[in-house]
Protein backbone atom coordinates (compact mmCIF):
# COMPACT_ATOMS: atom_id res chain seq x y z
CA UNK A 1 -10.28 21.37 -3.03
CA UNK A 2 -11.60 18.37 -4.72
CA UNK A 3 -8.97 15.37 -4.45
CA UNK A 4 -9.61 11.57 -5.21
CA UNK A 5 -8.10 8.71 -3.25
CA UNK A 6 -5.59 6.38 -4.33
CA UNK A 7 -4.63 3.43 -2.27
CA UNK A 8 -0.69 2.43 -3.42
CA UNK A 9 1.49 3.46 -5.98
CA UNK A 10 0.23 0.93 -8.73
CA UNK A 11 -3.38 2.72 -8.24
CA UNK A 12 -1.97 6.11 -8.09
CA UNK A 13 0.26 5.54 -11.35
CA UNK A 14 -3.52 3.92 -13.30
CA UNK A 15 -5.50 7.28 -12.45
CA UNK A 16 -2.96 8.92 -13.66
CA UNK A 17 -2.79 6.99 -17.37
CA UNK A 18 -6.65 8.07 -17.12
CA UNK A 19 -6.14 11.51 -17.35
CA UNK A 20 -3.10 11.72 -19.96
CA UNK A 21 -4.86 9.49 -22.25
CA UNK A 22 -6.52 12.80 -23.81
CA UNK A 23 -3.87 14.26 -24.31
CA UNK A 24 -3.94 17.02 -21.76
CA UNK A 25 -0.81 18.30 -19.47
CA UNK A 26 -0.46 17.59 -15.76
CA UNK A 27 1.58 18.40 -13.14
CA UNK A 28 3.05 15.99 -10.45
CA UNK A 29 4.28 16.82 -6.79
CA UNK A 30 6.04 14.45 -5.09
CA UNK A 31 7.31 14.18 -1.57
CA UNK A 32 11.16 13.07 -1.49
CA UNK A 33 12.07 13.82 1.64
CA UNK A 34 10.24 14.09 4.92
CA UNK A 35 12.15 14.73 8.92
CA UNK A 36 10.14 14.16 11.73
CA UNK A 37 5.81 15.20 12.32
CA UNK A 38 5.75 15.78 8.57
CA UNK A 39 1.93 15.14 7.79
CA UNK A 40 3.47 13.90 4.13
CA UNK A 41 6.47 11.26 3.88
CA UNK A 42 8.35 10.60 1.60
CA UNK A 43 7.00 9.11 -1.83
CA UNK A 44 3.47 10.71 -1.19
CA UNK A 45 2.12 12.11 -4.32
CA UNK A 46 -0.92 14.27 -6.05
CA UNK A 47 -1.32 15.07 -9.62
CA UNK A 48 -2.56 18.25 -11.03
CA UNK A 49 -4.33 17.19 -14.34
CA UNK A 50 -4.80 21.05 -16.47
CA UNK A 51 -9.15 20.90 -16.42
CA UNK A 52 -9.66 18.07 -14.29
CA UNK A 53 -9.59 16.98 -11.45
CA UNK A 54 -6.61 16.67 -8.48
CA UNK A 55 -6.05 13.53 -6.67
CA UNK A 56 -3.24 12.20 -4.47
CA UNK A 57 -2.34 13.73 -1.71
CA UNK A 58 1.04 15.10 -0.17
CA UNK A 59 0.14 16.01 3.19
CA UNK A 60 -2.93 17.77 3.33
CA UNK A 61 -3.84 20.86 4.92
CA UNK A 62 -2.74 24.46 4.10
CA UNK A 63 0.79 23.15 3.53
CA UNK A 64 -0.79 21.53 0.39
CA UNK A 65 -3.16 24.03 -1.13
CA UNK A 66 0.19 26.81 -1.02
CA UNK A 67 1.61 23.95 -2.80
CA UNK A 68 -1.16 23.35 -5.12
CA UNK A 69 -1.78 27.03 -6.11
CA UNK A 70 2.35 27.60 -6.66
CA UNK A 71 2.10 24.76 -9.26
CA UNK A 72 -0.95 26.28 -11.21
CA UNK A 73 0.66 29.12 -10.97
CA UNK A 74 3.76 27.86 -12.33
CA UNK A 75 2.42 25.96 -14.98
CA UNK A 76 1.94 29.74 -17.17
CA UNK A 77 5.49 29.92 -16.61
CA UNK A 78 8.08 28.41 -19.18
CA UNK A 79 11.52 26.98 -17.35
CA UNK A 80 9.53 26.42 -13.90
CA UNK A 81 10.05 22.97 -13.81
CA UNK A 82 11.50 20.78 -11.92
CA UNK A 83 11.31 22.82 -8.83
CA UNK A 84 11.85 21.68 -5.11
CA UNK A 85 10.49 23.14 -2.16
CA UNK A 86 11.11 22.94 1.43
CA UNK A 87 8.65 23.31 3.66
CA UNK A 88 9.02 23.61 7.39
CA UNK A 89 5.93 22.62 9.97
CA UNK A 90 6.79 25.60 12.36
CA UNK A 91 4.43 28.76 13.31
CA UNK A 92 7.91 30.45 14.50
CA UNK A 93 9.76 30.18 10.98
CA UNK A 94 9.87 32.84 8.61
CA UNK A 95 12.01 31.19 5.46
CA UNK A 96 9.95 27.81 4.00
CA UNK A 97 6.98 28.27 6.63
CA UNK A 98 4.51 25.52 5.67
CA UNK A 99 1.44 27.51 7.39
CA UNK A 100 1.08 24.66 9.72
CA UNK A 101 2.62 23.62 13.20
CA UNK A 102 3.25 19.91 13.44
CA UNK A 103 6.78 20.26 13.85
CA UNK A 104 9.35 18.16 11.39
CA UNK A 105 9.76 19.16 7.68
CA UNK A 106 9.36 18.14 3.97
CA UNK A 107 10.85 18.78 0.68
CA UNK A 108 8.06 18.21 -2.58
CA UNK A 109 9.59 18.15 -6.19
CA UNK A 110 7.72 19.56 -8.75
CA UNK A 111 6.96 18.42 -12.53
CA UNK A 112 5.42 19.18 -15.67
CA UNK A 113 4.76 16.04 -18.17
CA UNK A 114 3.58 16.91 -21.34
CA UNK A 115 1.36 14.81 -23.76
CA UNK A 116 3.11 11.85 -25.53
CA UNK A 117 5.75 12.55 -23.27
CA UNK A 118 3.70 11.47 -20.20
CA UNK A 119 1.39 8.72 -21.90
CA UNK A 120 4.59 6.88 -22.81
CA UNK A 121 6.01 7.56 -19.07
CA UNK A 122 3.48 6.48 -17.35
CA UNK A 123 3.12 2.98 -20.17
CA UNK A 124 6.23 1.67 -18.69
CA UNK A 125 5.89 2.29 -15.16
CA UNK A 126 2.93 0.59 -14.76
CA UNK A 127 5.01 -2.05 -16.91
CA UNK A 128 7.87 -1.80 -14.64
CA UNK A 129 5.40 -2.51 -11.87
CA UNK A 130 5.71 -7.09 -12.03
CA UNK A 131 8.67 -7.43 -13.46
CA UNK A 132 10.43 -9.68 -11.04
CA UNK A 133 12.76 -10.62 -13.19
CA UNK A 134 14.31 -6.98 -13.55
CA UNK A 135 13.24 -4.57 -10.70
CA UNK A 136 13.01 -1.23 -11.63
CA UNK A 137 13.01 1.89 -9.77
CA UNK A 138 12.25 5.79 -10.30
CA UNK A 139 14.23 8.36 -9.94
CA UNK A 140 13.17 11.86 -9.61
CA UNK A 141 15.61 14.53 -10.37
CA UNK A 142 16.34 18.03 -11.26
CA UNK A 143 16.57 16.93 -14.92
CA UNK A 144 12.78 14.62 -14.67
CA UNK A 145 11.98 11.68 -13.97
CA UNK A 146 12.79 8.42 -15.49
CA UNK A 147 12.52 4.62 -15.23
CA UNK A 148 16.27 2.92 -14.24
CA UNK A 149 17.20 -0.71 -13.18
CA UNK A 150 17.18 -1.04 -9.79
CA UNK A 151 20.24 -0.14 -7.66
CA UNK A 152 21.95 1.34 -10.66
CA UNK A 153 22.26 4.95 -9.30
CA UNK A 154 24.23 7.35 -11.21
CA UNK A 155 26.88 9.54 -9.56
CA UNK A 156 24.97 13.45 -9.55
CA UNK A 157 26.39 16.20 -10.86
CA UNK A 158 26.96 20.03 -9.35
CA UNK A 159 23.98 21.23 -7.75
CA UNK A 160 21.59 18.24 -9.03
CA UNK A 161 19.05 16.63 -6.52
CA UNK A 162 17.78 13.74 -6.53
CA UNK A 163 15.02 10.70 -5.44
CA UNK A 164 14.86 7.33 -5.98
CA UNK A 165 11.74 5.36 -5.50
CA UNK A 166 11.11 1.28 -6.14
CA UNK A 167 8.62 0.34 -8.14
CA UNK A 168 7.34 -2.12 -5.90
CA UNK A 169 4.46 -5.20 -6.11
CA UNK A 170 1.10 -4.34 -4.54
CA UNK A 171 1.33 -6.12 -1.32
CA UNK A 172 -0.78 -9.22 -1.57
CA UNK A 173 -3.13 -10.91 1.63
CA UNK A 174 -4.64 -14.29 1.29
CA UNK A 175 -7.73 -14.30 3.41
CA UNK A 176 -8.99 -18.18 3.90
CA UNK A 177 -12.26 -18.30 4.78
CA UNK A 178 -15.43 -16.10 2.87
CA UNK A 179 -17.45 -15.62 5.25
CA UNK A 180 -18.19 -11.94 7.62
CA UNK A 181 -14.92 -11.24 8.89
CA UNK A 182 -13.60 -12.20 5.57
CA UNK A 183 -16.06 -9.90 3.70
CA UNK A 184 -15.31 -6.95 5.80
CA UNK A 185 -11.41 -7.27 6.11
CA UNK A 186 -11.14 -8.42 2.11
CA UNK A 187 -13.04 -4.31 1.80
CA UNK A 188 -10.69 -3.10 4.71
CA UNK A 189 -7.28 -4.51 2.65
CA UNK A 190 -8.80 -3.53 -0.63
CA UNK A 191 -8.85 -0.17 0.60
CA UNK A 192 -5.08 -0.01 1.87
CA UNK A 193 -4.01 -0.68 -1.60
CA UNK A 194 -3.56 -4.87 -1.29
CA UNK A 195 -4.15 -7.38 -3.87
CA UNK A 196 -6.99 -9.85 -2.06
CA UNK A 197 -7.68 -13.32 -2.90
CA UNK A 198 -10.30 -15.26 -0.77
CA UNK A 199 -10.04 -19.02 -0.55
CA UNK A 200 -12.95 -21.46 1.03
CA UNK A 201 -14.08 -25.07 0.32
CA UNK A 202 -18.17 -23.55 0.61
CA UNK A 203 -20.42 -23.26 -2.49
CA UNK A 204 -22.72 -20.43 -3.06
CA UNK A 205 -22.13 -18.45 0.02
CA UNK A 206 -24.27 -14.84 0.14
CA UNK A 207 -20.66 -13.57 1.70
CA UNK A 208 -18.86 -15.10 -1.60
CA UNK A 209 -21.15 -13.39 -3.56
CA UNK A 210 -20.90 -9.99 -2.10
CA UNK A 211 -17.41 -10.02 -2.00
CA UNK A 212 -16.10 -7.75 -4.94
CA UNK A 213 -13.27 -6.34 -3.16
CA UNK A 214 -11.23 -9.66 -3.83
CA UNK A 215 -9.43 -9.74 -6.98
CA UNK A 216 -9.51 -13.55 -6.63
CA UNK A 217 -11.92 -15.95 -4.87
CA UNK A 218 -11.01 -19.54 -5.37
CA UNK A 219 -12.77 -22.50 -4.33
CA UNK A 220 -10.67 -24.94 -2.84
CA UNK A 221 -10.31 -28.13 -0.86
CA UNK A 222 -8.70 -27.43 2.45
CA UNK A 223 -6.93 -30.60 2.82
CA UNK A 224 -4.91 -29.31 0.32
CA UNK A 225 -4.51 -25.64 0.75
CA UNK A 226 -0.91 -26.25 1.36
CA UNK A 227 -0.85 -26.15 -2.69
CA UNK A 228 -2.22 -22.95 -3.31
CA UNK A 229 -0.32 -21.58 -0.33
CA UNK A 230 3.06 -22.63 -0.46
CA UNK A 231 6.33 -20.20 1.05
CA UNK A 232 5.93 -16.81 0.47
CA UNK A 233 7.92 -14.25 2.49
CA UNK A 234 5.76 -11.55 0.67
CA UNK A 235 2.39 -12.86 1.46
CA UNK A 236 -0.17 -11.89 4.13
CA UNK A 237 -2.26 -14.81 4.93
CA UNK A 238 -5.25 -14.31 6.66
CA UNK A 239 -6.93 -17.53 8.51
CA UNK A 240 -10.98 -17.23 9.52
CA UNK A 241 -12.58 -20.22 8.27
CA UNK A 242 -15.31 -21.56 9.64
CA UNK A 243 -14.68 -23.17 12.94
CA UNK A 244 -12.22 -24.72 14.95
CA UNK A 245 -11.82 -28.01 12.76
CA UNK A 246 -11.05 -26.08 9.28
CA UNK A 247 -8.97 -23.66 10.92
CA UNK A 248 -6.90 -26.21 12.91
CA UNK A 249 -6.78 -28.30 9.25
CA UNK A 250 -4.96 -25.62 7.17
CA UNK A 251 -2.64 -23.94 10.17
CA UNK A 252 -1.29 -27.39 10.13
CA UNK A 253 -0.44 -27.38 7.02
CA UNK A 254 0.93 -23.84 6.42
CA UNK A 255 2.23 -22.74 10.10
CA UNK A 256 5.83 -24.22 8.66
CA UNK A 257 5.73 -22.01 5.65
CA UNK A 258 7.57 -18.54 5.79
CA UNK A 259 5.29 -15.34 5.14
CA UNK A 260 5.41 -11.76 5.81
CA UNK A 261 2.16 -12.42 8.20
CA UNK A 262 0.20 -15.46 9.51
CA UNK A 263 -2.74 -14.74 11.30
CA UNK A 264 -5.75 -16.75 12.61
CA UNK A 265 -8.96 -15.23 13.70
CA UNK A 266 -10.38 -16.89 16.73
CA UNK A 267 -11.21 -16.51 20.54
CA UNK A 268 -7.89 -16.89 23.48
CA UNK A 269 -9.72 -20.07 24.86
CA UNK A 270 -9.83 -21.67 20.71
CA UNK A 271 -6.15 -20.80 20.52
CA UNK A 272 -5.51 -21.94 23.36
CA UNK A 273 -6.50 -25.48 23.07
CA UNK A 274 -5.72 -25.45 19.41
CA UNK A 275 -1.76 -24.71 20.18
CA UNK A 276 -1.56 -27.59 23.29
CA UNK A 277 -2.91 -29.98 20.94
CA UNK A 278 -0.57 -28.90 18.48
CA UNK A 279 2.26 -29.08 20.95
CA UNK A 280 1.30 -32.46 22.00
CA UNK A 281 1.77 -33.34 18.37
CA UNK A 282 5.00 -32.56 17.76
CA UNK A 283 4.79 -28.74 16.99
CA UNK A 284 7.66 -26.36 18.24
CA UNK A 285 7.24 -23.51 20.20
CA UNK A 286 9.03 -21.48 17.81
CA UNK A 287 6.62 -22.46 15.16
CA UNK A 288 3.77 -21.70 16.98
CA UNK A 289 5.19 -17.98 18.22
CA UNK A 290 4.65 -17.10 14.52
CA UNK A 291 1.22 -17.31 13.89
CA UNK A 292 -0.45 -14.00 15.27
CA UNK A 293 -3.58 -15.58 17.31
CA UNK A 294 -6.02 -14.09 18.36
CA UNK A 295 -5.55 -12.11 15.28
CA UNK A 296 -5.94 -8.44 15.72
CA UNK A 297 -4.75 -5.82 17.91
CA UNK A 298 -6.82 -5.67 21.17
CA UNK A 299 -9.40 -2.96 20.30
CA UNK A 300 -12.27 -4.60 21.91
CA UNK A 301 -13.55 -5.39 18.54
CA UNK A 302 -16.75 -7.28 18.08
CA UNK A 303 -18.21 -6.08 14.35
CA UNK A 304 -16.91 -8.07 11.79
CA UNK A 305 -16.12 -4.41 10.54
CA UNK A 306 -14.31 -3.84 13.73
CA UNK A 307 -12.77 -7.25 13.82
CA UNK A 308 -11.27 -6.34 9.77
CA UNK A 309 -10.08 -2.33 11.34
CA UNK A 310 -8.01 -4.95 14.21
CA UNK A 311 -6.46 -7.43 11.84
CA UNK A 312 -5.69 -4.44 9.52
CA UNK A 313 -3.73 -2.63 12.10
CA UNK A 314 -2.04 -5.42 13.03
CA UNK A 315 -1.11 -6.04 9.22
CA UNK A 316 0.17 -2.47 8.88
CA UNK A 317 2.49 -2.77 11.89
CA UNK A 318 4.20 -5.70 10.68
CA UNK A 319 4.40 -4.03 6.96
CA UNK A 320 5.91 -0.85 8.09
CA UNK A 321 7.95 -2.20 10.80
């Protein structure tokens, strides 16, 4: 089974405009609920373009391809959809056996969108996507699926299921710094589906240069990053500038801002010195618990590549804790 990746819901909702934009039917599963070892969670998704190919994913395995060939099959069939199916992750079940034996469960809705009808769906969620001033959410029900304001659910009638889904901002990291690390970890984020922007104060940099996994790379001075960086409790911000002196320059100026993340790449013994000066001027040991340094989970990392895999991981923990 051929299947492309996607890396968030923004990118998954932009392949599909691709393949409706001639015109063709497609089919969409979604995952809207998932219970325990379930290899697909809720909000995973795969489309099944009609003479083209799938991509997406809701799970994997043979759990997906029983999935994938009741949809085809389905799609000769007139009244077929919606549909919802259970599927249970247990050798020992008869009813809603999955064909695989990770334990848990999941239930995957099933659509049909049709021409127009999907072009002009999928215009307005990827419109839907940065409006901060009205959040919007999905909501995928027995009767389709459809674009509502968020938090105004509607009371469900007799027998009618249904899922809601936000149509939330690609998360966003701020990686200061363009050199190695930043080259590999600016490919690593890119690849989980964040927005990257890359900040230094260095001209004509071969790491600069080979960087087109940023979607922004902005020269700056860094006695004033404080400006491009203000507050943020949605941001990821990423510190791995040169050295000691540039790194110890902009943590001073950002480590009282609120984000999602701060880390700051660097070895114990450069933190360590960096923080008692810091303490000696002034700094609060509260401020300095939030900065994650060394950056990373300890993996033994000493790639740049394997350096980028360690910050990740550490990203993803704070994101989905």
């Amino acid at each position: 089974m051929n299947k492309g990746s996607v890396n968030n819901q923004r990118d998954f909702w932009l392949e599909v405009q691709k393949r409706v934009t001639d015109l063709d039917p497609l089919a969409l599963l979604c995952v809207v609920e998932s219970i325990g070892s379930s290899p697909g969670r809720a909000g995973f998704k795969m489309c099944l373009p009609i003479g083209s190919t799938l991509f997406g994913s809701i799970g994997g395995g043979i759990m997906e391809k029983k999935l994938v060939d009741l949809t085809a099959d389905l799609m000769d069939r007139e009244n077929s959809f919606p549909f919802l199916k259970r599927q249970v992750h247990q050798a020992d079940l008869g009813k809603d056996r999955s064909g695989m034996i990770c334990s848990g469960e999941q239930t995957v809705a099933g659509f049909f969108l049709y021409e127009a009808e999907a072009i002009q769906l999928v215009t307005d969620i990827l419109a839907a996507f940065d409006d901060r001033e009205q959040p919007r959410e999905l909501e995928f029900s027995s009767k389709g699926i459809r674009i509502i304001p968020a938090g105004e659910r509607r009371a469900l009638e007799e027998d009618e299921w249904c899922y809601y889904e936000a149509l939330a901002t690609q998360p966003r990291i701020a990686i200061v710094g363009a050199g190695h690390v930043s080259l590999a970890l600016s490919r690593q984020m890119d690849l989980l589906g964040f927005h990257v922007t890359v900040f230094d104060d260095r001209q004509g940099l071969n790491t600069w240069h080979a960087n087109t996994f940023a979607r922004e790379k902005i020269l700056v001075d860094y006695g004033r990053i404080a400006e491009q960086l203000p507050s943020d409790p949605d941001l990821y911000v990423v510190l791995a500038s040169v050295g000691y002196r540039t790194d110890d320059l902009t943590l001073r100026q950002l480590i009282h801002n609120r984000y999602k993340y701060l880390g700051m790449l660097g070895s114990a013994e450069k933190v360590r010195v960096m923080f008692e000066a810091m303490r000696k001027d002034g700094f609060p040991e509260a401020v300095l618990a939030r900065v994650h340094a060394p950056i990373g989970l300890p993996i033994h990392s000493r790639t740049p590549e394997e350096i980028a895999v360690s910050i990740a991981a550490e990203i993803i923990r704070v994101k989905n804790t």
